[in-house]
Protein backbone atom coordinates (compact mmCIF):
# COMPACT_ATOMS: atom_id res chain seq x y z
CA UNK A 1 -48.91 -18.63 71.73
CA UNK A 2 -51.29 -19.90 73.75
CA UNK A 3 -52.53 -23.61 71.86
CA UNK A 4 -55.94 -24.34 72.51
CA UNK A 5 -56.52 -27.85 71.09
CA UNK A 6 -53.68 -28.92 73.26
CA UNK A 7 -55.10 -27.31 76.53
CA UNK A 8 -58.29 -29.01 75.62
CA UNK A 9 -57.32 -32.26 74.80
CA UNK A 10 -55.10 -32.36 78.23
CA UNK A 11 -57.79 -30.67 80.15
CA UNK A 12 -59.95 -34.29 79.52
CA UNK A 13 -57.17 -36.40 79.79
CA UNK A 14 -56.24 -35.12 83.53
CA UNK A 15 -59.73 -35.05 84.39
CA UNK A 16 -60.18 -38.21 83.23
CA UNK A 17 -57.09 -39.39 84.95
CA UNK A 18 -58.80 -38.01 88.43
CA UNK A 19 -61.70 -39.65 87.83
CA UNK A 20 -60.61 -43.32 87.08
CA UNK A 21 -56.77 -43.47 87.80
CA UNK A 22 -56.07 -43.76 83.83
CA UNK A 23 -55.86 -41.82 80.82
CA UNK A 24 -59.39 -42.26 78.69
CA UNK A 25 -58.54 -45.15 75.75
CA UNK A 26 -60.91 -45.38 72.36
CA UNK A 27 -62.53 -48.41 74.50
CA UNK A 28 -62.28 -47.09 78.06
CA UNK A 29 -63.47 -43.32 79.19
CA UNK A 30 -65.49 -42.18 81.98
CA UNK A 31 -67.38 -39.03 81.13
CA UNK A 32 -68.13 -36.70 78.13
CA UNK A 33 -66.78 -33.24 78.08
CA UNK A 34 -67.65 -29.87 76.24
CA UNK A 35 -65.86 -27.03 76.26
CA UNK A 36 -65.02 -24.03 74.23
CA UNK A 37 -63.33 -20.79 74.60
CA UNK A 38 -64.69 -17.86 75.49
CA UNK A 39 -63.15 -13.71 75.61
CA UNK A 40 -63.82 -11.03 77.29
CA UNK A 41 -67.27 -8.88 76.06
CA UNK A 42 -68.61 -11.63 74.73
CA UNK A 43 -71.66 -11.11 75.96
CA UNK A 44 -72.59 -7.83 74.59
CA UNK A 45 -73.83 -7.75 71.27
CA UNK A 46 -70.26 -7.74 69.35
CA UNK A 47 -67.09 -8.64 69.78
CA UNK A 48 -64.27 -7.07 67.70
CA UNK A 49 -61.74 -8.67 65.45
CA UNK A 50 -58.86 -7.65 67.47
CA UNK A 51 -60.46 -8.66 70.57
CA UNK A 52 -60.90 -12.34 69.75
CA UNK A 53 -57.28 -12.47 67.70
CA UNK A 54 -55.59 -10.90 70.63
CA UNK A 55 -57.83 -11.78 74.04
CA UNK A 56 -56.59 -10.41 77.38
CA UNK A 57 -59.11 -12.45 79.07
CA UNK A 58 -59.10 -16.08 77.27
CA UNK A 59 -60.72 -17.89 79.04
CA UNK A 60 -62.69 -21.27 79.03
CA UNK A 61 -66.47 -22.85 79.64
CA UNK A 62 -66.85 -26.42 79.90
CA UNK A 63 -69.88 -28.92 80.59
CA UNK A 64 -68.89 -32.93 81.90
CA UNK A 65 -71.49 -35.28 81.76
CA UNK A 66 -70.92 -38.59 83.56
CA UNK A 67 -73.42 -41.65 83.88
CA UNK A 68 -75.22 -42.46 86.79
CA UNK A 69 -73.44 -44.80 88.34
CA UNK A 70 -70.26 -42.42 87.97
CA UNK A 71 -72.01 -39.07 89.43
CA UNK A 72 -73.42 -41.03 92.33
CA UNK A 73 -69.83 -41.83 93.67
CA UNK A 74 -68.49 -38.36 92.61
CA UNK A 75 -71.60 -36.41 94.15
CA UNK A 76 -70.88 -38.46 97.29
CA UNK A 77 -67.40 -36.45 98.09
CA UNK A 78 -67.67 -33.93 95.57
CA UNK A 79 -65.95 -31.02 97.67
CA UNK A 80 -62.72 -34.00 97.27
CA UNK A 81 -63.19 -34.48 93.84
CA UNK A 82 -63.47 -30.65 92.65
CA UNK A 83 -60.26 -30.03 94.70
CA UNK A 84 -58.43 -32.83 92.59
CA UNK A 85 -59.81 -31.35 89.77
CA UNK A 86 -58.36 -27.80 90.00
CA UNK A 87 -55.40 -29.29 90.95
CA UNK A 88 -54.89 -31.17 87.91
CA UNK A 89 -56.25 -27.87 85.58
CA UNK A 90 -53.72 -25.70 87.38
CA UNK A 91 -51.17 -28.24 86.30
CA UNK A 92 -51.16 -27.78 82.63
CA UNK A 93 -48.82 -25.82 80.66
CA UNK A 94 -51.60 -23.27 79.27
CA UNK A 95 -52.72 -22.78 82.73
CA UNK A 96 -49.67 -22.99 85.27
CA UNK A 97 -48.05 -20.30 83.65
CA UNK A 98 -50.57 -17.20 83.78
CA UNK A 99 -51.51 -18.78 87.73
CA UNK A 100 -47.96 -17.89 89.30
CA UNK A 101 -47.86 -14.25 90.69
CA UNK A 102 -44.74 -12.34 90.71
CA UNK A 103 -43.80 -14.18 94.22
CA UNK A 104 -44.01 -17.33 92.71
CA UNK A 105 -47.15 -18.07 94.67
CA UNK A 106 -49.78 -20.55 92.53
CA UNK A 107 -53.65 -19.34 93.21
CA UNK A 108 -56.20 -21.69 91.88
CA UNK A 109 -58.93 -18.29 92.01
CA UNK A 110 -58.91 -18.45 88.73
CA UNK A 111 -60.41 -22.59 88.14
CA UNK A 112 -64.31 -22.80 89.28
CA UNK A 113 -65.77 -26.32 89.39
CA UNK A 114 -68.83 -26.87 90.55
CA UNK A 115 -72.16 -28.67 89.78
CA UNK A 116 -74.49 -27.50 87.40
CA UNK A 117 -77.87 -26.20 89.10
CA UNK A 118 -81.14 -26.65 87.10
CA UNK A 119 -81.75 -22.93 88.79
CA UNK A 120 -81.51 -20.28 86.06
CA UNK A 121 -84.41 -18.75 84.34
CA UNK A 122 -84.64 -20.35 80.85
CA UNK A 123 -85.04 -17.15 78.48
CA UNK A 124 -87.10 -18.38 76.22
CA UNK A 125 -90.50 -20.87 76.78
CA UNK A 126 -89.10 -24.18 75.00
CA UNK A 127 -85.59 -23.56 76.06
CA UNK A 128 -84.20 -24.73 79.70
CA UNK A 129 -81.33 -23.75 82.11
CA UNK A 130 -79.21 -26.56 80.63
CA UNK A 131 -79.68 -25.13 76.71
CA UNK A 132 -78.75 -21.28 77.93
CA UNK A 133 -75.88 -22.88 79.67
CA UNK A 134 -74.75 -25.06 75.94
CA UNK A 135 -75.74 -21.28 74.33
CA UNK A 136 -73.38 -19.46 76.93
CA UNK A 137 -70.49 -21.72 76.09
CA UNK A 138 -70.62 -21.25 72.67
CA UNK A 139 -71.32 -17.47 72.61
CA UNK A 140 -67.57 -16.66 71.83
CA UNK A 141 -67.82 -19.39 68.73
CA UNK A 142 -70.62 -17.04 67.49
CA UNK A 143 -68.86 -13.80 67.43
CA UNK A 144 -65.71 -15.37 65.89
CA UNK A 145 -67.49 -17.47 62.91
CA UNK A 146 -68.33 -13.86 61.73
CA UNK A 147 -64.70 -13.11 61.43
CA UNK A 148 -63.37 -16.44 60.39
CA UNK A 149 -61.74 -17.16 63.50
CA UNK A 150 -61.56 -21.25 65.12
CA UNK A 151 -59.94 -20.25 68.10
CA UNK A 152 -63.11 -20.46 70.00
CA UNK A 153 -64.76 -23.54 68.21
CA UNK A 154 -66.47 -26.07 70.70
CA UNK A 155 -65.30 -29.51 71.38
CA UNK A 156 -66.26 -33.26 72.28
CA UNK A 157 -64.79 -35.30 74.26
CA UNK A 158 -63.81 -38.13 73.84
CA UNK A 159 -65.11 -37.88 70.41
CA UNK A 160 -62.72 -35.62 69.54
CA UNK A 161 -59.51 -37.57 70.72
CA UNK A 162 -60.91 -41.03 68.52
CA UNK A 163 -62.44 -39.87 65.46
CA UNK A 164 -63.27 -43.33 63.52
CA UNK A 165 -60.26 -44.05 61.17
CA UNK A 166 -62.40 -45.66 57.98
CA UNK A 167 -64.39 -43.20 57.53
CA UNK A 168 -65.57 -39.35 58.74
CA UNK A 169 -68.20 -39.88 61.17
CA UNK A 170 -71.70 -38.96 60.89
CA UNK A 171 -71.41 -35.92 62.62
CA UNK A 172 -68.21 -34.71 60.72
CA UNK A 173 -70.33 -35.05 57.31
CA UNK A 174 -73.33 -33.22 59.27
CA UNK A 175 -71.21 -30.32 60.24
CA UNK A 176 -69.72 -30.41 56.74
CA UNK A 177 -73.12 -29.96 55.30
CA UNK A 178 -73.81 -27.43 57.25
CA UNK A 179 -70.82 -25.28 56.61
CA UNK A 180 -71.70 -25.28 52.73
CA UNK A 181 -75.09 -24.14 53.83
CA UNK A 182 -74.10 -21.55 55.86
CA UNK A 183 -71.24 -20.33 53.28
CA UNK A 184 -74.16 -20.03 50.49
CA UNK A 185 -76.42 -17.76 53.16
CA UNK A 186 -73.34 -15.71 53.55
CA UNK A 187 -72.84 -15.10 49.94
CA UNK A 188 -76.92 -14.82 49.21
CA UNK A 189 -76.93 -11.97 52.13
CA UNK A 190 -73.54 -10.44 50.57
CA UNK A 191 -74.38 -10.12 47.24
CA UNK A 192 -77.67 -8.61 47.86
């Protein structure tokens, strides 16, 4: 069983490692990370139960942001720093496994890193390239909310590896509110 929240959670750690030499701490990280799954025909218009409960094609979509002082030294050798990346991806337990071919041979094909390009077409007039991106990445999220499914739910990083420990943050009671909001359209459309 393939564990998601793990591959996640050590997806930004190595990452993290690569780009400053050290595991990200509550009070030391280097770059913000999204990234949520994503199955085959998600695109199309819908996406079957079985499909997302059982998904051939698993796959994921991820976003880093990094500050400016941070991008200009990884833009600088980026070709370096993309190789050290899939190197540490193809590393994890989640990942390593599916990569080896019958001969034992490890292909990296499969891990694409590369800079985001403000190039695409936004589809709409007030949207941009970088919201279709955030929309593509959660597209699989969409189609599995219908069926109850939180395989494919997005996350934050590092705000999902130190959530506050007094209280829920402000965006945990947010999402919370929202959920109730969406659970009483659901039953409005339902029962009509």
């Amino acid at each position: 069983m393939f564990d998601t929240e793990h591959f996640k959670r050590a997806l930004y750690q190595k990452i993290h490692r690569v780009l400053s030499g050290a595991l990200s701490a509550p009070d030391n990280f280097t770059y913000s990370m999204m990234i949520a799954g994503d199955a085959e025909s998600s695109r199309s218009g819908t996406v079957g139960l079985e499909t997302l409960k059982a998904a051939y094609g698993l796959h994921f979509h991820g976003l880093m942001v990094f500050s400016k002082s941070d991008w200009c030294r990884i833009e600088a050798d980026l070709p370096k720093y993309i190789c050290l990346i899939q190197s540490e991806i193809s590393d994890i337990r989640e990942v390593k496994k599916p990569l080896i071919d019958a001969d034992g041979v490890c292909s990296w094909n499969t891990i694409w890193v590369r800079k985001f390009e403000e190039s695409t077409k936004p589809k709409h007039k007030l949207y941009s390239s970088f919201s279709n991106y955030i929309n593509y990445i959660f597209k699989a999220d969409n189609h599995a909310q219908k069926h109850g499914i939180d395989t494919y739910v997005p996350s934050v990083f590092p705000h999902g590896l130190y959530p506050p420990k007094t209280k829920p943050s402000s965006t945990e009671t947010m999402f919370k509110q929202l959920c109730l909001i969406e659970e009483g359209f659901i039953k409005s459309v339902t029962s009509i």
